[in-house]
C-alpha atoms as a PDB file:
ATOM      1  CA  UNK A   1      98.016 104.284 102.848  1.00  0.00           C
ATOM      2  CA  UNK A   2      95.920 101.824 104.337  1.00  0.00           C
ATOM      3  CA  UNK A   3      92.807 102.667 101.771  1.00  0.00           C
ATOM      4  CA  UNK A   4      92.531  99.193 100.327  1.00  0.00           C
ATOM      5  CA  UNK A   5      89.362  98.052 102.663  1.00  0.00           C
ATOM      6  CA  UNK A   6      87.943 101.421 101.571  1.00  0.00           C
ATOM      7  CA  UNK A   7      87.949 101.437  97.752  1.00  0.00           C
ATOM      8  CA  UNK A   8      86.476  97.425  98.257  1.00  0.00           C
ATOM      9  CA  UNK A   9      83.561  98.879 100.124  1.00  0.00           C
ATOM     10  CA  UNK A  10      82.973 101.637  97.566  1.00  0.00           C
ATOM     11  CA  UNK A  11      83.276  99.844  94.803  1.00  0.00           C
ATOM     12  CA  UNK A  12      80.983  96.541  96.501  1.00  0.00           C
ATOM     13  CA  UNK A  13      83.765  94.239  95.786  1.00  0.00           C
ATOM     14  CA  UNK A  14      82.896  92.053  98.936  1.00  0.00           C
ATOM     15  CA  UNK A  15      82.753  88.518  99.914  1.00  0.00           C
ATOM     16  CA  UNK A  16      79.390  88.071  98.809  1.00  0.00           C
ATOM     17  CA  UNK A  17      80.190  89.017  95.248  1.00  0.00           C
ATOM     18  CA  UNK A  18      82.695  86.112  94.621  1.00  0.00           C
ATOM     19  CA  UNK A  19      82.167  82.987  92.793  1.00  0.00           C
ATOM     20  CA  UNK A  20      85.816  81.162  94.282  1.00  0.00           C
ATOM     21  CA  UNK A  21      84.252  79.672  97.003  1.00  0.00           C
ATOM     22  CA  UNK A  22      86.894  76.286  97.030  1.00  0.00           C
ATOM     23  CA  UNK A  23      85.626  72.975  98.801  1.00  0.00           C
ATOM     24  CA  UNK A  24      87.445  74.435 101.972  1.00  0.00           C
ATOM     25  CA  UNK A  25      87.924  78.108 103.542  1.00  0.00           C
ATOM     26  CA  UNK A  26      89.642  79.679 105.724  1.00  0.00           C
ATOM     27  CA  UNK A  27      87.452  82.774 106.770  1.00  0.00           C
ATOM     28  CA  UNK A  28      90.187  85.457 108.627  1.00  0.00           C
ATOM     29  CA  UNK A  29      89.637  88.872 110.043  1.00  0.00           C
ATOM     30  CA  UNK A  30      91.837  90.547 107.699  1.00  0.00           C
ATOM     31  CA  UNK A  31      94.674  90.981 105.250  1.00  0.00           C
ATOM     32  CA  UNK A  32      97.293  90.561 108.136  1.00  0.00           C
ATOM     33  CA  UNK A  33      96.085  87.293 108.718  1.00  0.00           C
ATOM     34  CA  UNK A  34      95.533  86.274 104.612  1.00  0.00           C
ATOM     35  CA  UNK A  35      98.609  87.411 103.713  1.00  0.00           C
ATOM     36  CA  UNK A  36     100.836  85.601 106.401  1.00  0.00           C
ATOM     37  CA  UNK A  37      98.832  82.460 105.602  1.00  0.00           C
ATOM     38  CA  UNK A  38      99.625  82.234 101.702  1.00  0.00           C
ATOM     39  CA  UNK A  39     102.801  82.668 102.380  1.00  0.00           C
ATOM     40  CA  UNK A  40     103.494  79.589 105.344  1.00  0.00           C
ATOM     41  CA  UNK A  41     101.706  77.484 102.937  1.00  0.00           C
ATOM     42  CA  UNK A  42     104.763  77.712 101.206  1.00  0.00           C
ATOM     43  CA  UNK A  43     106.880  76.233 103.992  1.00  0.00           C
ATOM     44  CA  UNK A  44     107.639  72.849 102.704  1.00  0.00           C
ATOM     45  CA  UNK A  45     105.440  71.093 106.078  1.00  0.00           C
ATOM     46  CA  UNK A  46     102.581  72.961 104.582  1.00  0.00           C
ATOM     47  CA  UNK A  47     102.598  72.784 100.670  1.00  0.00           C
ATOM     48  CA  UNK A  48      99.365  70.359 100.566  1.00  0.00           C
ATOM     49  CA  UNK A  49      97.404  73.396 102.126  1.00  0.00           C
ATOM     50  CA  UNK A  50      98.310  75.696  99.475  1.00  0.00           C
ATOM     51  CA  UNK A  51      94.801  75.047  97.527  1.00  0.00           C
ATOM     52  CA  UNK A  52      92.536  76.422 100.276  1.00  0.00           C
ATOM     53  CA  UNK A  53      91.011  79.054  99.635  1.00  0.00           C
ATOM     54  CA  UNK A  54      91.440  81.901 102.412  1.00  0.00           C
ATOM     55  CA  UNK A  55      88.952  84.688 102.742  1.00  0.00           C
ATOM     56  CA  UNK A  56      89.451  88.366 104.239  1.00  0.00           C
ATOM     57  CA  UNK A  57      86.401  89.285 105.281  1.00  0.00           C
ATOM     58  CA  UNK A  58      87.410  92.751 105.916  1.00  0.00           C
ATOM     59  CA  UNK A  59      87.162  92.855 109.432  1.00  0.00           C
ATOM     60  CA  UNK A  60      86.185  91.138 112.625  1.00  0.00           C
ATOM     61  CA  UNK A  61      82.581  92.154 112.266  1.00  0.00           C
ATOM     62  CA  UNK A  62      82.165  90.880 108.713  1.00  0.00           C
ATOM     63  CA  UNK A  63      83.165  87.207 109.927  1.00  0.00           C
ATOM     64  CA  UNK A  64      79.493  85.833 110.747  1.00  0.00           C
ATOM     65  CA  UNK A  65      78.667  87.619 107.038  1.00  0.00           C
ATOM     66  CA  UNK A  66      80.946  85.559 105.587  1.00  0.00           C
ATOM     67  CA  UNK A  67      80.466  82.409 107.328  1.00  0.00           C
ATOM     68  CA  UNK A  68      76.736  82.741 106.866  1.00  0.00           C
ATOM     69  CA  UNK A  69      77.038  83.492 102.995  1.00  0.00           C
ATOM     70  CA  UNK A  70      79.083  80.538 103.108  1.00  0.00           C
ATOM     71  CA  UNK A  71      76.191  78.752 104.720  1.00  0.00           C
ATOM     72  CA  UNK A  72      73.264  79.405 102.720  1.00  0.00           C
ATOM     73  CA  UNK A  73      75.168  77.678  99.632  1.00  0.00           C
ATOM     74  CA  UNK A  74      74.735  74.524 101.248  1.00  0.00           C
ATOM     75  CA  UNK A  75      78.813  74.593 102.586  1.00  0.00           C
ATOM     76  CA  UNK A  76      78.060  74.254 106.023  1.00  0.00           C
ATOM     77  CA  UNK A  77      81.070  71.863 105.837  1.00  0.00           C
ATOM     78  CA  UNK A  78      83.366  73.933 103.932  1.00  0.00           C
ATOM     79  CA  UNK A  79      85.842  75.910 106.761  1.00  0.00           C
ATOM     80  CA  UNK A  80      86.054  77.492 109.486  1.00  0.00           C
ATOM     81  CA  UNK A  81      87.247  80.917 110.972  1.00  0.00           C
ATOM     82  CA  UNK A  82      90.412  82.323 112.784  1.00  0.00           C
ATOM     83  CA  UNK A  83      89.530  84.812 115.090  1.00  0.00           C
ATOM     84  CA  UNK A  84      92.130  86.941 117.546  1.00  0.00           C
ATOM     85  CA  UNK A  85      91.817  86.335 121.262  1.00  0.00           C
ATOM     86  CA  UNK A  86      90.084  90.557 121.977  1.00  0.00           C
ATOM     87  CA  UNK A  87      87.080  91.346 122.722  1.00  0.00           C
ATOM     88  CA  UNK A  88      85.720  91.541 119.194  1.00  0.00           C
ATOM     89  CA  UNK A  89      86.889  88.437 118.420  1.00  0.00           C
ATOM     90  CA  UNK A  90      85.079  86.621 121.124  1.00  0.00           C
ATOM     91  CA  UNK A  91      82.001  88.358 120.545  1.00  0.00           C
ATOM     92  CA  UNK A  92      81.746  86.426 116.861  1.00  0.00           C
ATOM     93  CA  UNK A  93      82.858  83.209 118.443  1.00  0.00           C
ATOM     94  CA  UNK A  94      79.340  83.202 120.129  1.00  0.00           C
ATOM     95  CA  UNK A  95      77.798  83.379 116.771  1.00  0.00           C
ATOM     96  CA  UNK A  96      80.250  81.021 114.382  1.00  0.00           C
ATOM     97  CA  UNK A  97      80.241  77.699 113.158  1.00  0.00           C
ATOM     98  CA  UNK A  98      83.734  76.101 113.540  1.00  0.00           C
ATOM     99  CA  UNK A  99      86.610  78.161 114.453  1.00  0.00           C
ATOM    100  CA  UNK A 100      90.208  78.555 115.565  1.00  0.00           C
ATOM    101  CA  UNK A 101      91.412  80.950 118.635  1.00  0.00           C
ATOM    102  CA  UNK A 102      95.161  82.578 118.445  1.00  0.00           C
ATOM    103  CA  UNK A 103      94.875  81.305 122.315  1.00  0.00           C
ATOM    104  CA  UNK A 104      94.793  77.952 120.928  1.00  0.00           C
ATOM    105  CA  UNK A 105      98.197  77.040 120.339  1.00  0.00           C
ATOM    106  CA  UNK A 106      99.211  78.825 123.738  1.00  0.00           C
ATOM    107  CA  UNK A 107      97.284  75.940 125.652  1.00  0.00           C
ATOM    108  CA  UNK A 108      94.074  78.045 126.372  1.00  0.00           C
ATOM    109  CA  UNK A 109      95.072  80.402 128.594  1.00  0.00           C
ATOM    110  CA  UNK A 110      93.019  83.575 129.054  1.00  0.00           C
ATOM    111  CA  UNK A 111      95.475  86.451 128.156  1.00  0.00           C
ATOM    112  CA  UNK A 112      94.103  89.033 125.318  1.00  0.00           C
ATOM    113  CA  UNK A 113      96.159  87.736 121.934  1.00  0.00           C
ATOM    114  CA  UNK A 114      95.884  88.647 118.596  1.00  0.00           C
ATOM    115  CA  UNK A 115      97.459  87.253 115.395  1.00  0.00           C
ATOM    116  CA  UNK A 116     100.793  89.327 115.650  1.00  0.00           C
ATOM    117  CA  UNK A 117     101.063  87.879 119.254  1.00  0.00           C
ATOM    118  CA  UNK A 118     102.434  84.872 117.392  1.00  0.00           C
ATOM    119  CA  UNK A 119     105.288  85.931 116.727  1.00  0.00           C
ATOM    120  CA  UNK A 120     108.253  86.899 118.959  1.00  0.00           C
ATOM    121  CA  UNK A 121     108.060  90.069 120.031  1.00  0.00           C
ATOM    122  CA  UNK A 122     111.988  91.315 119.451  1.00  0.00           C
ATOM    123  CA  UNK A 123     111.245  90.539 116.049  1.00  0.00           C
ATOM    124  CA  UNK A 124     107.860  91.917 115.828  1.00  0.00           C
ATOM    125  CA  UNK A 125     109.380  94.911 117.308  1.00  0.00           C
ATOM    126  CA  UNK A 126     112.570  95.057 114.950  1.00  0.00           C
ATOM    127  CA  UNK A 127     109.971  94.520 111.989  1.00  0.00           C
ATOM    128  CA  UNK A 128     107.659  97.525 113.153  1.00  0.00           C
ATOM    129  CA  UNK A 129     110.381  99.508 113.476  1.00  0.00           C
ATOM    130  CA  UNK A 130     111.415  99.002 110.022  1.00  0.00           C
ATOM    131  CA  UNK A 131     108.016  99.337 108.439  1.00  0.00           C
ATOM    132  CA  UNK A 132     107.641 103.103 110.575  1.00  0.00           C
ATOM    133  CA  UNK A 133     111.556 104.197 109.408  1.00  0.00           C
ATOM    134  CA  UNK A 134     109.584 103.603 105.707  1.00  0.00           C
ATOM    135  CA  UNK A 135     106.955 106.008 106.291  1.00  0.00           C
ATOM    136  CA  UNK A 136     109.416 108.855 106.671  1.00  0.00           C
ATOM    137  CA  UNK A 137     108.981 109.877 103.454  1.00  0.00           C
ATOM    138  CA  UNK A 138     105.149 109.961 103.513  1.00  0.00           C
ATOM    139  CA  UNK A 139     104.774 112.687 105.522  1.00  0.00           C
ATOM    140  CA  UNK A 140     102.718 110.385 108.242  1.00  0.00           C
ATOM    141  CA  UNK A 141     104.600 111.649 111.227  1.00  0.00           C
ATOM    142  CA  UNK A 142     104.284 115.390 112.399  1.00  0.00           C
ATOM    143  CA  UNK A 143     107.387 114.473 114.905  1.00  0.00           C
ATOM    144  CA  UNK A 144     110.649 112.906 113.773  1.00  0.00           C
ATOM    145  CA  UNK A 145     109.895 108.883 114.578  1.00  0.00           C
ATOM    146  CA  UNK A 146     112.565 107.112 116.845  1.00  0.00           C
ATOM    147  CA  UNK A 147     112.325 103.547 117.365  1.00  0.00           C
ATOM    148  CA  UNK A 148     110.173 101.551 119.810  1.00  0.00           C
ATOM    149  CA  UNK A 149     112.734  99.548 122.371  1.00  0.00           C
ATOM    150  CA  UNK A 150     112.323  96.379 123.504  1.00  0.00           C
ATOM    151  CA  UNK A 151     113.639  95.712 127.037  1.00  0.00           C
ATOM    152  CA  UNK A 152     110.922  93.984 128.572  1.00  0.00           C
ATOM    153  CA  UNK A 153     108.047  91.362 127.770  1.00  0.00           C
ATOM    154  CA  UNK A 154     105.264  93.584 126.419  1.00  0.00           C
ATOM    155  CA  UNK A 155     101.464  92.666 127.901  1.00  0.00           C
ATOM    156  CA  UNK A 156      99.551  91.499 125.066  1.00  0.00           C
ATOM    157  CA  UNK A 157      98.371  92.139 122.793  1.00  0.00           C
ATOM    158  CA  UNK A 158     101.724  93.637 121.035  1.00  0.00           C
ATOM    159  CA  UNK A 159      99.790  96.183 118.632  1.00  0.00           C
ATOM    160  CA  UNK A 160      98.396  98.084 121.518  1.00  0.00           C
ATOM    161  CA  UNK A 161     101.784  98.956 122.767  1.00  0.00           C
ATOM    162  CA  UNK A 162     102.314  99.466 119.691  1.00  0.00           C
ATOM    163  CA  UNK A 163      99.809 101.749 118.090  1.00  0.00           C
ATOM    164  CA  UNK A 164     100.709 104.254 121.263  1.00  0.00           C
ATOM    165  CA  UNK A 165     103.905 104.842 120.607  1.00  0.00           C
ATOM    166  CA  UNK A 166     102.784 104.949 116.564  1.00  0.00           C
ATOM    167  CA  UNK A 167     100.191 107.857 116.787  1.00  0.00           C
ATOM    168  CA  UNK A 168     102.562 109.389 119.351  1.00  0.00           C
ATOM    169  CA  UNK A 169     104.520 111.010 116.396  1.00  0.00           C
ATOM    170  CA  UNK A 170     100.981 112.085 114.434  1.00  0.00           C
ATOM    171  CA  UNK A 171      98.906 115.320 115.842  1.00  0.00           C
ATOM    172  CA  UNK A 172      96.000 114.148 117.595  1.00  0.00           C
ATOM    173  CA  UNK A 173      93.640 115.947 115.075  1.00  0.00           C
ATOM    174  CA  UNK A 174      95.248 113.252 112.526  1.00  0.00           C
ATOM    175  CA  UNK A 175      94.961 110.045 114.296  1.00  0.00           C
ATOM    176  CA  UNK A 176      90.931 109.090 112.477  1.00  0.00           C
ATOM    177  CA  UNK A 177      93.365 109.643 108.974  1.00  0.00           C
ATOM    178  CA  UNK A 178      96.033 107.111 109.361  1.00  0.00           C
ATOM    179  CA  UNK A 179      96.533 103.584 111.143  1.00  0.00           C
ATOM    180  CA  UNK A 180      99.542 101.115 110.767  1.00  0.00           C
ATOM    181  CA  UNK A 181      99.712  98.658 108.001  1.00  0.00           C
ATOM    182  CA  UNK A 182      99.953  95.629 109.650  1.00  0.00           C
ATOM    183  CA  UNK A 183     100.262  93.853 106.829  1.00  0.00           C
ATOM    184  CA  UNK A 184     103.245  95.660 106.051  1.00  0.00           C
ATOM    185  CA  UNK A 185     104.804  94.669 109.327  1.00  0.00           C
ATOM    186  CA  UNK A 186     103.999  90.728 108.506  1.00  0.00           C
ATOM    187  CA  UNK A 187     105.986  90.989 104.912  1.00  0.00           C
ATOM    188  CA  UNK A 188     108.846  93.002 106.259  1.00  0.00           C
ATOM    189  CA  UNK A 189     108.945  90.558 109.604  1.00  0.00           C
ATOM    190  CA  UNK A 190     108.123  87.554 106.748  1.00  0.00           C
ATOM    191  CA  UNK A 191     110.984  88.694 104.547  1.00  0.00           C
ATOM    192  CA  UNK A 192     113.538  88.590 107.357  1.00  0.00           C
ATOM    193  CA  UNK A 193     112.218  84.836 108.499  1.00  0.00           C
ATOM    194  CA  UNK A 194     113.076  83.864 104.710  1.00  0.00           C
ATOM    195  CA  UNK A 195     116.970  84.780 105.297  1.00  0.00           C
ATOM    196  CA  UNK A 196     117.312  82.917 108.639  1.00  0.00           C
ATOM    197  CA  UNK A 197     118.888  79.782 108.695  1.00  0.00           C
ATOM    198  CA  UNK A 198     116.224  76.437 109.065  1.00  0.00           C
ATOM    199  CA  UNK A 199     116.634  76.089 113.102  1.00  0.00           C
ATOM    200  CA  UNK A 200     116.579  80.363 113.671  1.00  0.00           C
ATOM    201  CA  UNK A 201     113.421  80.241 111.159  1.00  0.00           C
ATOM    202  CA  UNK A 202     111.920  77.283 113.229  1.00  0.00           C
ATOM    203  CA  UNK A 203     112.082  78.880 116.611  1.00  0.00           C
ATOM    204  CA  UNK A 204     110.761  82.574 114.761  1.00  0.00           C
ATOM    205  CA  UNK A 205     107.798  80.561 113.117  1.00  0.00           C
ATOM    206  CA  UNK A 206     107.151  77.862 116.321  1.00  0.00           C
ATOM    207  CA  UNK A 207     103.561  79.307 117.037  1.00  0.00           C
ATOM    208  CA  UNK A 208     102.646  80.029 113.499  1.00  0.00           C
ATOM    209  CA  UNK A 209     103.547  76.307 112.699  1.00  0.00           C
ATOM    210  CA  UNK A 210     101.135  75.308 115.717  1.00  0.00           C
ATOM    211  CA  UNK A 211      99.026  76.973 114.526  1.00  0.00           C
ATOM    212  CA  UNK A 212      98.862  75.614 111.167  1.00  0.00           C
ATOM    213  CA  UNK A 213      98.891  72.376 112.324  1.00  0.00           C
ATOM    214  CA  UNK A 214      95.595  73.081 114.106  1.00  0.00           C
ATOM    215  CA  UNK A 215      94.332  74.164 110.774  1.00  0.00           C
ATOM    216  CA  UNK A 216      95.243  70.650 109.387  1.00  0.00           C
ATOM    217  CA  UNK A 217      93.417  68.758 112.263  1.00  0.00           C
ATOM    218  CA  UNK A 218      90.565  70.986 111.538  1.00  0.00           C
ATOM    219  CA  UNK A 219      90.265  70.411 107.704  1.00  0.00           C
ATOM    220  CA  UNK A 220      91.109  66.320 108.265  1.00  0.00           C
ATOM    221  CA  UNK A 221      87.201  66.706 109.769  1.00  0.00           C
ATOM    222  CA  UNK A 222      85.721  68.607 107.273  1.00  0.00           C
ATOM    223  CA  UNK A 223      87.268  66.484 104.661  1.00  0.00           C
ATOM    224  CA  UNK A 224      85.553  63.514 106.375  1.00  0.00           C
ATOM    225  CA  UNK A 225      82.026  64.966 107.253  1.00  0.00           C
ATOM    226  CA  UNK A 226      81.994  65.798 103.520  1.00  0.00           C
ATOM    227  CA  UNK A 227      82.572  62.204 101.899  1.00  0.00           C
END
């Protein structure tokens, strides 16, 4: 579970080694954030975005890598980065070229965000929930897992509620062996958006589609610094 940033680094399948560098990128922290993104490109608002190209880059600390390898091939003009609104994240927005904050499209404030703080968090929650009840077979839990209830606002960001109540089902010798597929949580959370009617789906998506639209804005500049 989890391995798939692993067997790239072993096998030195990483940014550097690909030739699909499109005339714009979106450089992202990970396959949370690359995932979600192909998929609201599919929302109809957003169809003309689908031919960007969107990078993982594996983590937050491979971002400047990226950006820079983007750099040296002359695309100084070519994208720009999402980061999350944590620590690491603000570390590489000291060192970037363009970028995007999470806090962005919640008006600047200075609450700790990351990319799942975009959605709401009853149906983050009911999403999580779903994606641990699935790892019941997989022998990841050492205790039987009962579900995480929502009653309350949770501080953000979400995941760090989140990953305590997580690794409180796993032996503490076990918790360096296993994480939570966010990912996972984005296509089950994803999958349940797709079955809501057009005004639930519009309220579930709201920040995402901010968000997006920030991305547009963003690319209308690159588009004309490059004619």
């Amino acid at each position: 579970l989890n391995k798939y940033q692993l067997v790239r680094q072993e096998l030195g399948i990483m940014l550097n080694d690909s030739f699909l560098i499109g005339d714009v990128n979106i450089v992202v922290e990970g396959n949370t954030e690359k995932l979600a993104l192909h998929r609201l490109f599919y929302e109809p608002d957003f169809t003309n975005l689908q031919w960007l190209n969107i990078y993982n880059a594996d983590g937050v600390n491979n971002v400047s890598q990226a950006l820079n390898y983007l750099g040296k091939n002359n695309l100084n003009w070519s994208g720009l980065a999402l980061l999350d609104d944590d620590s690491e994240g603000k570390s590489e927005q000291e060192k970037n070229w363009d970028f995007i904050e999470i806090n962005n499209v919640f008006k600047n404030d200075k609450l700790e965000r990351t990319f799942e703080d975009l959605f709401p968090q009853n149906l983050y929650i009911e999403s999580f929930n779903e994606y641990c009840s699935g790892l019941k077979d997989f022998s990841v839990f050492d205790k039987n897992y009962t579900n995480y209830e929502y009653t309350d606002e949770i501080n953000t960001p979400i995941i760090k509620t989140l990953e305590k109540h997580f690794f409180s089902f796993i032996n503490v010798e076990k918790h360096a062996k296993n994480s939570i597929t966010k990912q996972d949580i984005i296509r089950i959370l994803l999958d349940k958006t797709d079955k809501m009617n057009e005004s639930e789906k519009n309220i579930a998506l709201k920040k995402c589609f901010e968000l997006i639209e920030l991305l547009k804005e963003k690319i209308k500049k690159i588009n004309a610094n490059a004619q």
